[in-house]
Protein backbone atom coordinates (compact mmCIF):
# COMPACT_ATOMS: atom_id res chain seq x y z
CA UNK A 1 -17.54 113.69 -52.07
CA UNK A 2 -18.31 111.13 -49.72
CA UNK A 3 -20.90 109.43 -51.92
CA UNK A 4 -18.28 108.66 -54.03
CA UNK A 5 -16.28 106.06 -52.44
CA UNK A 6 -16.28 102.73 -54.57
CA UNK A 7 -14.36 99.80 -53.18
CA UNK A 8 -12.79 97.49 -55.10
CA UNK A 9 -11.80 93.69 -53.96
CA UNK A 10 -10.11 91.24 -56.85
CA UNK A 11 -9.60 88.11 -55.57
CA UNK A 12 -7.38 86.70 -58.25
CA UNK A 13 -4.42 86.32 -56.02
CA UNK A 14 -5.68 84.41 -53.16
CA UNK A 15 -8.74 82.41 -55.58
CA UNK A 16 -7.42 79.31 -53.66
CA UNK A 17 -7.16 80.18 -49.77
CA UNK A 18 -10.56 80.01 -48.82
CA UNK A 19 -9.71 81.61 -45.08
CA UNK A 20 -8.18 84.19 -46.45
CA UNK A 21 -11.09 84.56 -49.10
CA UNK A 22 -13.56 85.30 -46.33
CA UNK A 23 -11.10 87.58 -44.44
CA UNK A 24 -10.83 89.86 -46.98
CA UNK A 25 -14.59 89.56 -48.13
CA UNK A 26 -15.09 90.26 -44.69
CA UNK A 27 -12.61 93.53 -44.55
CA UNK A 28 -13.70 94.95 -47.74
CA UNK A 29 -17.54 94.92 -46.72
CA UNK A 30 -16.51 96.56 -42.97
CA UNK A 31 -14.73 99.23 -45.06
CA UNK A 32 -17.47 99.80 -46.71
CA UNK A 33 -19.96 100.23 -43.86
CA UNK A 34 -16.58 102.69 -42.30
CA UNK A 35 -16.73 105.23 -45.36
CA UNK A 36 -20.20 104.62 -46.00
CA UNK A 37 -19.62 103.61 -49.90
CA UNK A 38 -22.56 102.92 -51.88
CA UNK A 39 -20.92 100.11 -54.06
CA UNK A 40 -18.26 97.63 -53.54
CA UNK A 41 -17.54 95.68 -56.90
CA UNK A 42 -16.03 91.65 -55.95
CA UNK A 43 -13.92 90.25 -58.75
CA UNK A 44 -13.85 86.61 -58.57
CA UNK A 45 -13.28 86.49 -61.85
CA UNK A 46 -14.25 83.50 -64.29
CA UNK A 47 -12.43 80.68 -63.76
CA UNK A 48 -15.03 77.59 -62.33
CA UNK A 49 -16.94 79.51 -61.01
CA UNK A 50 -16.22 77.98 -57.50
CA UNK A 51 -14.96 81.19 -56.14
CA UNK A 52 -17.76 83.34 -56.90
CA UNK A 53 -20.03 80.58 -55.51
CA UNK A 54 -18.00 80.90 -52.49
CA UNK A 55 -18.31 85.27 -52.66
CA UNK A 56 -21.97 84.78 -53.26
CA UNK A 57 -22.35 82.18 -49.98
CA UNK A 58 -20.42 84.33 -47.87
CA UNK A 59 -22.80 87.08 -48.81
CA UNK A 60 -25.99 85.24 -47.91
CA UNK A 61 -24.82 85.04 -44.28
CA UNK A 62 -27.00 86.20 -42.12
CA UNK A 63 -24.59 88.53 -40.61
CA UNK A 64 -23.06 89.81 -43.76
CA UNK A 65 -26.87 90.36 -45.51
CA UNK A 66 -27.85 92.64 -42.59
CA UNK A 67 -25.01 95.36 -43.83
CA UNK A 68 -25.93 95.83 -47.47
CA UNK A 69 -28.99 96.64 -49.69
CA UNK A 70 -28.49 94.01 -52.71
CA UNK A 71 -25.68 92.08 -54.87
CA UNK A 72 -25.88 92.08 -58.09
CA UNK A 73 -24.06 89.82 -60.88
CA UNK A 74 -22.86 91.79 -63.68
CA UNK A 75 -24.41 90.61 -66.57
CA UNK A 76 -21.68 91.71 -68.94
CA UNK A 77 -18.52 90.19 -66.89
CA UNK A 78 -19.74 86.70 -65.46
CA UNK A 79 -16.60 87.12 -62.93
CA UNK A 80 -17.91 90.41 -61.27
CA UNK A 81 -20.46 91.09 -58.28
CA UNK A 82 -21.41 94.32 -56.79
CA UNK A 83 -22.70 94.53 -53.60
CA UNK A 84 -25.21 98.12 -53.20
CA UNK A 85 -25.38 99.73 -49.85
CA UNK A 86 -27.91 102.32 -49.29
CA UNK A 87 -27.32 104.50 -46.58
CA UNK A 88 -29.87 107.15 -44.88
């Protein structure tokens, strides 16, 4: 079931290493156009909300926005995004 593939990137651990923030923003949305996975959920969890300001940023790069179809902010968990890839 290829269409099932959902990738999953908490970034509790590393909230406060900003290169390493985008390194594995970057990795997890590469993996995603590898296996083709529709969804890809970001935790950035609560916190200030600095972090998913920074996931959200990092998404609206130019280079980044060309891979995927849409984010979305999960209105029940404030510290979740999903990012939606549609593939043909």
């Amino acid at each position: 079931m290829a269409g099932a593939v959902k990738l999953k990137l908490d970034l509790h651990d590393i909230y406060n290493r900003g290169g390493e923030i985008d390194r594995a923003l970057r990795a997890i949305i590469d993996e995603a156009v590898a296996k083709k996975a529709p969804l890809v959920e970001i935790i950035p969890g609560k916190g200030s909300g600095q972090l998913k300001k920074h996931v959200l940023r990092f998404l609206e790069r130019k280079d980044v926005k060309a891979l995927y179809h849409r984010v979305e902010k999960d209105k029940d968990n404030f510290g979740r995004v999903f990012v939606h890839f549609r593939w043909k």
